[in-house]
PDB file of N, CA and C in Angstrom:
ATOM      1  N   UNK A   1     -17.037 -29.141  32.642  1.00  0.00           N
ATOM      2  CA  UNK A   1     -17.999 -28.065  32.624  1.00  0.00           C
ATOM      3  C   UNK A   1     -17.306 -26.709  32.744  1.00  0.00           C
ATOM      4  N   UNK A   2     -16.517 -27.205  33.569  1.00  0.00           N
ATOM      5  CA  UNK A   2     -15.557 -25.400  33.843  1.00  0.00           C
ATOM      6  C   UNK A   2     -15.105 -24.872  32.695  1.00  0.00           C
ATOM      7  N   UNK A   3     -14.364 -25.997  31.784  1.00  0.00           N
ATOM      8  CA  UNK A   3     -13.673 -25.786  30.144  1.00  0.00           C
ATOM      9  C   UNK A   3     -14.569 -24.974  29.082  1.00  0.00           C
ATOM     10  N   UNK A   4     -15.491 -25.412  29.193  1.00  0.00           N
ATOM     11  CA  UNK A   4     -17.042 -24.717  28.586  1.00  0.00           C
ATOM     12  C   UNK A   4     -17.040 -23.439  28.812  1.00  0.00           C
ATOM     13  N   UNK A   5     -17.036 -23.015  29.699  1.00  0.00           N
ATOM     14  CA  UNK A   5     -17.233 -21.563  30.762  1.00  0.00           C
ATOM     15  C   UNK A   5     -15.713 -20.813  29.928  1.00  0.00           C
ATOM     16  N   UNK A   6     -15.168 -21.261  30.047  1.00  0.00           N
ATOM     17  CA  UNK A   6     -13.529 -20.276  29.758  1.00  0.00           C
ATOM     18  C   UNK A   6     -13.754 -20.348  28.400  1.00  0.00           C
ATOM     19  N   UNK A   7     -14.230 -21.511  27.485  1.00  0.00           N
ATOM     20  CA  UNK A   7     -14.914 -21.270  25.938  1.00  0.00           C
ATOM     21  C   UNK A   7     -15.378 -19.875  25.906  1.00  0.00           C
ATOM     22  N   UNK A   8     -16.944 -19.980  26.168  1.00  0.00           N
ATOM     23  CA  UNK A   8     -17.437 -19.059  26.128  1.00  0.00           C
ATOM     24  C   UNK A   8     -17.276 -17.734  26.763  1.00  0.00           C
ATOM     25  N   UNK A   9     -16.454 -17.918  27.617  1.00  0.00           N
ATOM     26  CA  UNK A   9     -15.925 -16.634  28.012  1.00  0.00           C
ATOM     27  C   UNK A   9     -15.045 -16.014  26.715  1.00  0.00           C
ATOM     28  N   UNK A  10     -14.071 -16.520  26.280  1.00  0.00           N
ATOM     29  CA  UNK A  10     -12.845 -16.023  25.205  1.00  0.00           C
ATOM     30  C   UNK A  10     -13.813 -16.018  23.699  1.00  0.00           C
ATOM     31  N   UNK A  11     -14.894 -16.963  23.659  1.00  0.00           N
ATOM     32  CA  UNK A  11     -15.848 -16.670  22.413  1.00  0.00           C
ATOM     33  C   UNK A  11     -16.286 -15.422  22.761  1.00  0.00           C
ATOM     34  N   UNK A  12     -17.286 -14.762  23.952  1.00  0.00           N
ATOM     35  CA  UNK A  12     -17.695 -13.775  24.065  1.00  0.00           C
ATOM     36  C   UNK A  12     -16.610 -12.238  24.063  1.00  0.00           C
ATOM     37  N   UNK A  13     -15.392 -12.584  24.149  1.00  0.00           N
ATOM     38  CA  UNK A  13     -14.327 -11.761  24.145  1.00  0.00           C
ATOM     39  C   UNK A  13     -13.935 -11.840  23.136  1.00  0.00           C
ATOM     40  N   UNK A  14     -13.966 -12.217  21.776  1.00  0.00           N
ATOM     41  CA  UNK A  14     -13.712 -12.159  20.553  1.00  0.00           C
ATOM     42  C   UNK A  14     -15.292 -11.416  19.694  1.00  0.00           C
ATOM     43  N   UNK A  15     -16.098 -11.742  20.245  1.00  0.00           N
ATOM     44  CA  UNK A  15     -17.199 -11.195  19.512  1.00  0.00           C
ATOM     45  C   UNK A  15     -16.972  -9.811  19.941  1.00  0.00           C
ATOM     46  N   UNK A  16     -16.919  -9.149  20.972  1.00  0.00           N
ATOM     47  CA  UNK A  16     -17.107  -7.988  21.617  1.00  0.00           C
ATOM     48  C   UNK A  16     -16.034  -7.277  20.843  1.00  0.00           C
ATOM     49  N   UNK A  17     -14.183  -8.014  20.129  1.00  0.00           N
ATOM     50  CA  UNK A  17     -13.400  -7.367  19.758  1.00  0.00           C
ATOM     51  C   UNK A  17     -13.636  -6.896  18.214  1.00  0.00           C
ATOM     52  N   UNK A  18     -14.247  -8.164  17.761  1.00  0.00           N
ATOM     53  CA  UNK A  18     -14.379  -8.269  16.076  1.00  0.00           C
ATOM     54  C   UNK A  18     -14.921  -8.648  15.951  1.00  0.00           C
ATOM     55  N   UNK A  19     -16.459  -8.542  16.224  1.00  0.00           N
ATOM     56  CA  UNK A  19     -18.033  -8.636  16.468  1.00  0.00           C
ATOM     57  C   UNK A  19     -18.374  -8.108  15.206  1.00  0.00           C
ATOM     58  N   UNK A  20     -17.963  -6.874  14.789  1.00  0.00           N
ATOM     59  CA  UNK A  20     -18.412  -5.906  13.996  1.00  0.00           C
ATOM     60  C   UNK A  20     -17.760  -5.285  12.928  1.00  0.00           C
ATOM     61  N   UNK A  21     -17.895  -5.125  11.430  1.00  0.00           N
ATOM     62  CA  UNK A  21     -16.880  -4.352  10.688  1.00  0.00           C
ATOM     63  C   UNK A  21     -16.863  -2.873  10.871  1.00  0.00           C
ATOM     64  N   UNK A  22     -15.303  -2.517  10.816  1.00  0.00           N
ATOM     65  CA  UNK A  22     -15.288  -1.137  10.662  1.00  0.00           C
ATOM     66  C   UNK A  22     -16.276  -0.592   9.883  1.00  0.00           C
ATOM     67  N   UNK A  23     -15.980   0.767  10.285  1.00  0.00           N
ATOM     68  CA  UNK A  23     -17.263   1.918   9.288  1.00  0.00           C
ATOM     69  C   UNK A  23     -16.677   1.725   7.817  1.00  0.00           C
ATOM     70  N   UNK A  24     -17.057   2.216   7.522  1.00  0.00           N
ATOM     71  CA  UNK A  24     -16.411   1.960   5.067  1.00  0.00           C
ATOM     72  C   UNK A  24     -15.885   3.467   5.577  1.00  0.00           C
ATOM     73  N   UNK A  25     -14.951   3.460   4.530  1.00  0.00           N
ATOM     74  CA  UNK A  25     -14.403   4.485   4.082  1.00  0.00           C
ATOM     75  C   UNK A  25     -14.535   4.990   2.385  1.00  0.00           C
ATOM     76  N   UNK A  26     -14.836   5.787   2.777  1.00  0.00           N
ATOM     77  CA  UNK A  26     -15.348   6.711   1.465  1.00  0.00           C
ATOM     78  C   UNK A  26     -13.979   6.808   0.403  1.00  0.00           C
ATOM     79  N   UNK A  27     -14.248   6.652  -1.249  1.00  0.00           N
ATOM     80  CA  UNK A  27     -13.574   6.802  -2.091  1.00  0.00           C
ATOM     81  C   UNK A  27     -12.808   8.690  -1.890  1.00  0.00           C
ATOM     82  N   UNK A  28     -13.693   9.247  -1.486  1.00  0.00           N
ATOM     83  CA  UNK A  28     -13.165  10.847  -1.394  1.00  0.00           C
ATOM     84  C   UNK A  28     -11.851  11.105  -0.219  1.00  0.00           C
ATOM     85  N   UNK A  29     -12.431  10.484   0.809  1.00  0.00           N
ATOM     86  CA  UNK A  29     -11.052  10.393   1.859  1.00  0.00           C
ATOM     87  C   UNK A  29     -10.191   9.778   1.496  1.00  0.00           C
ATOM     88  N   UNK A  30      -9.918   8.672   0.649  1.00  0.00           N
ATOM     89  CA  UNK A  30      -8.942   8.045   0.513  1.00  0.00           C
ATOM     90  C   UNK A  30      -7.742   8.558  -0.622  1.00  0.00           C
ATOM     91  N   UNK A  31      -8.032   9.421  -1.225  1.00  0.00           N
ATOM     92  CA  UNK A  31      -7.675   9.929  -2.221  1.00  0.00           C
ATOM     93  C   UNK A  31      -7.207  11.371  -2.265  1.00  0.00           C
ATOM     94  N   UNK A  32      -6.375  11.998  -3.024  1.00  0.00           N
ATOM     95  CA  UNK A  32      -5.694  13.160  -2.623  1.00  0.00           C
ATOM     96  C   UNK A  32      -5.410  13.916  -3.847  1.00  0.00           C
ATOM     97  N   UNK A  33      -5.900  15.177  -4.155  1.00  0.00           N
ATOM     98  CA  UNK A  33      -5.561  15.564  -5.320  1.00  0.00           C
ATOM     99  C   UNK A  33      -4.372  16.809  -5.310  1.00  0.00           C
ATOM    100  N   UNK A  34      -3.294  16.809  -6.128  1.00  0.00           N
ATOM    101  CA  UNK A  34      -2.453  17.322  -5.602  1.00  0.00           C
ATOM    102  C   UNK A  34      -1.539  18.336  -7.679  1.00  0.00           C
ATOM    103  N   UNK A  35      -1.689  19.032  -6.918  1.00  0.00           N
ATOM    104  CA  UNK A  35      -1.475  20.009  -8.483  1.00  0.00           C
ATOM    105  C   UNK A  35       0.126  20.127  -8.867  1.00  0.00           C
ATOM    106  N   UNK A  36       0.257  19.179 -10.090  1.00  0.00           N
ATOM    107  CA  UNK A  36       2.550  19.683 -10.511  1.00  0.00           C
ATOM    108  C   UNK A  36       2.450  20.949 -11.293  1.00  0.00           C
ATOM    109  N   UNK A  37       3.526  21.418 -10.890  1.00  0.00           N
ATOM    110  CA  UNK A  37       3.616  22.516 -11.333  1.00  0.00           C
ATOM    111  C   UNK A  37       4.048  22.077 -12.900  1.00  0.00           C
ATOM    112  N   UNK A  38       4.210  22.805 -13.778  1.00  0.00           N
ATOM    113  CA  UNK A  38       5.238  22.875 -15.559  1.00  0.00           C
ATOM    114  C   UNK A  38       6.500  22.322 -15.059  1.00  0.00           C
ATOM    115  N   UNK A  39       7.007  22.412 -14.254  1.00  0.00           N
ATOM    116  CA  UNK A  39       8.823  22.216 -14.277  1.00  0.00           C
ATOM    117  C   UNK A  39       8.565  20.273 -14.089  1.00  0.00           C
ATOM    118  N   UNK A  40       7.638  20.224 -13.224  1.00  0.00           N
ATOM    119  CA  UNK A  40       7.466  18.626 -12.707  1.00  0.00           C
ATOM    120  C   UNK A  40       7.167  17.887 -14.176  1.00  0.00           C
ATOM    121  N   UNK A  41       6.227  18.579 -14.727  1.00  0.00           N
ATOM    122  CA  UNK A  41       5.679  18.107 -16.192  1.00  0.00           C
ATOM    123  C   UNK A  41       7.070  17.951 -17.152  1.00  0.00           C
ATOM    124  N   UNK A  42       7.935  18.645 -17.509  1.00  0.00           N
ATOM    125  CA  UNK A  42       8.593  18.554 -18.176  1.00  0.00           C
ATOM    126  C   UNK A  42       9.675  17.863 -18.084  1.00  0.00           C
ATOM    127  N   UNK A  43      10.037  17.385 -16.786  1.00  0.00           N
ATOM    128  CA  UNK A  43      11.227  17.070 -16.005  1.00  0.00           C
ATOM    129  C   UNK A  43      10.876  15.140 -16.196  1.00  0.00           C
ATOM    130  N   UNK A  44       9.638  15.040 -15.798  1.00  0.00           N
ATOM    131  CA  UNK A  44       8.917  13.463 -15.911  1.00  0.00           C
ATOM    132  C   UNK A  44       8.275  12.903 -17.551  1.00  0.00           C
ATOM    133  N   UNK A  45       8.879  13.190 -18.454  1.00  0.00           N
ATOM    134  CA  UNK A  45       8.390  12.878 -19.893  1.00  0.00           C
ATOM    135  C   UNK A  45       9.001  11.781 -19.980  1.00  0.00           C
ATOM    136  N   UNK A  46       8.862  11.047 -20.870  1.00  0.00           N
ATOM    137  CA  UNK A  46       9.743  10.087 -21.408  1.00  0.00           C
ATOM    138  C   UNK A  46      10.724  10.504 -22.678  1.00  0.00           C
ATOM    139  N   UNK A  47      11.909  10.318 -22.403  1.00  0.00           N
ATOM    140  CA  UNK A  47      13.228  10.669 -23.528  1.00  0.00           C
ATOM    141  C   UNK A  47      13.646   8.984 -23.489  1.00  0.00           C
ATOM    142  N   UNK A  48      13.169   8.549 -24.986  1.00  0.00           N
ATOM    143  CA  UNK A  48      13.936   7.710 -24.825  1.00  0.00           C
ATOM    144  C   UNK A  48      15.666   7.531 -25.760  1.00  0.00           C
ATOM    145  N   UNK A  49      16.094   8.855 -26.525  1.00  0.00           N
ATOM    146  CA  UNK A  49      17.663   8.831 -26.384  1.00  0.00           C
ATOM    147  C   UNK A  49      18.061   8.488 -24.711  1.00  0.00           C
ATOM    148  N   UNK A  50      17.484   9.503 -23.729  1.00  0.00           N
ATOM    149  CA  UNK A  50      18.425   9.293 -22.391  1.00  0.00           C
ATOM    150  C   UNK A  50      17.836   8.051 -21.801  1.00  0.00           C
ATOM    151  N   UNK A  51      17.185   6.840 -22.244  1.00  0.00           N
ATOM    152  CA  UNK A  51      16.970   5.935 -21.062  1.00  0.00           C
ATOM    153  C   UNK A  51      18.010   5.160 -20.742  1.00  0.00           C
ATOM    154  N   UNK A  52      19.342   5.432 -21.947  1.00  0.00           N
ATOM    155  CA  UNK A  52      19.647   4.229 -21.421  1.00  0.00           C
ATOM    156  C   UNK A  52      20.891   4.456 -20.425  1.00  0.00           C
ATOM    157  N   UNK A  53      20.917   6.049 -19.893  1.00  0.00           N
ATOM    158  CA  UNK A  53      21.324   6.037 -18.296  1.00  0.00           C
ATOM    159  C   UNK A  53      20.598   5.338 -17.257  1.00  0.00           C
ATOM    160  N   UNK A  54      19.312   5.015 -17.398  1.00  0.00           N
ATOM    161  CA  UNK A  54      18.847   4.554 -16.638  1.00  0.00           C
ATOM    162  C   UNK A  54      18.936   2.964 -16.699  1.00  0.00           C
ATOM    163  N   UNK A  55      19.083   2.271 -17.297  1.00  0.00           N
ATOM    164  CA  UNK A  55      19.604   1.100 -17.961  1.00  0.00           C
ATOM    165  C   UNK A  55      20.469   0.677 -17.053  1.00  0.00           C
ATOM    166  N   UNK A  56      19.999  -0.671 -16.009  1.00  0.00           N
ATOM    167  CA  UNK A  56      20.600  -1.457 -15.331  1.00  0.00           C
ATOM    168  C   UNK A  56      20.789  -2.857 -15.500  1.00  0.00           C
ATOM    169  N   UNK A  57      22.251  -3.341 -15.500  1.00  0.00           N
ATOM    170  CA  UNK A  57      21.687  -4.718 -15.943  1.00  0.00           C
ATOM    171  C   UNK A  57      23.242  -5.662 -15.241  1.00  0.00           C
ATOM    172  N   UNK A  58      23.130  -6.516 -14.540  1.00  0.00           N
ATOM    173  CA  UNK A  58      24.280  -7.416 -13.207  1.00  0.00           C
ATOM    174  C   UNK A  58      25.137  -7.551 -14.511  1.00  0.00           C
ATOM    175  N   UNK A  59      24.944  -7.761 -15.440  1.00  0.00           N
ATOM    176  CA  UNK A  59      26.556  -8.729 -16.499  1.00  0.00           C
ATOM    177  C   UNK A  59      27.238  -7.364 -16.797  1.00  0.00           C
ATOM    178  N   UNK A  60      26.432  -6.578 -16.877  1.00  0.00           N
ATOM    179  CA  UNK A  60      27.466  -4.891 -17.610  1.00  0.00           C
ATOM    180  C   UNK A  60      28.248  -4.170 -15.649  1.00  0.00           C
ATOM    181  N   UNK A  61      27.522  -4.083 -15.110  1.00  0.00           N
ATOM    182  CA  UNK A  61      27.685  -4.041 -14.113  1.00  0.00           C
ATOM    183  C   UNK A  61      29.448  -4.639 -13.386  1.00  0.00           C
ATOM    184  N   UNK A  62      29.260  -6.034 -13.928  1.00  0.00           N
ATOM    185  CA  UNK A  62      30.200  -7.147 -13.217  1.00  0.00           C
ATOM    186  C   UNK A  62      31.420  -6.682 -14.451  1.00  0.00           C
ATOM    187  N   UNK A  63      31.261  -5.784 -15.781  1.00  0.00           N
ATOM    188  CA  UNK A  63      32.001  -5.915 -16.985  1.00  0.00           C
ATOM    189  C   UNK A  63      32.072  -7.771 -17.932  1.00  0.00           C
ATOM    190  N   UNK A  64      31.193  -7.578 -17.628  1.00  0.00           N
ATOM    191  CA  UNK A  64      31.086  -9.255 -18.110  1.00  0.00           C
ATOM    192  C   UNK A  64      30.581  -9.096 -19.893  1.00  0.00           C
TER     193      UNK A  64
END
């Protein structure tokens, strides 16, 4: 009978923790609008003559 009691004790201590869902959060708070300047614009294009500095690959790497 006592085992019962410490049940419902730790059941009632879980309802009281996460009984309830958080409040919602709004699409507007979550989100951030944030202005690039021209230099950011021009700097982030795609060139693909230069990609292939960016071009990683383990066998060229190793000279393999």
């Amino acid at each position: 009978m006592n085992k019962e009691a410490v049940i419902d004790t730790a059941a009632a201590a879980r309802h009281a923790r996460f009984g309830k869902l958080p409040e919602r959060i709004r699409l507007e708070d979550t989100t951030q609008g944030v202005d690039t300047g021209l230099e950011a614009k021009v700097g982030s294009r795609y060139n693909p003559e230069g990609q292939w500095q960016y071009y990683s690959c383990l066998a060229l790497d190793l000279g393999l």
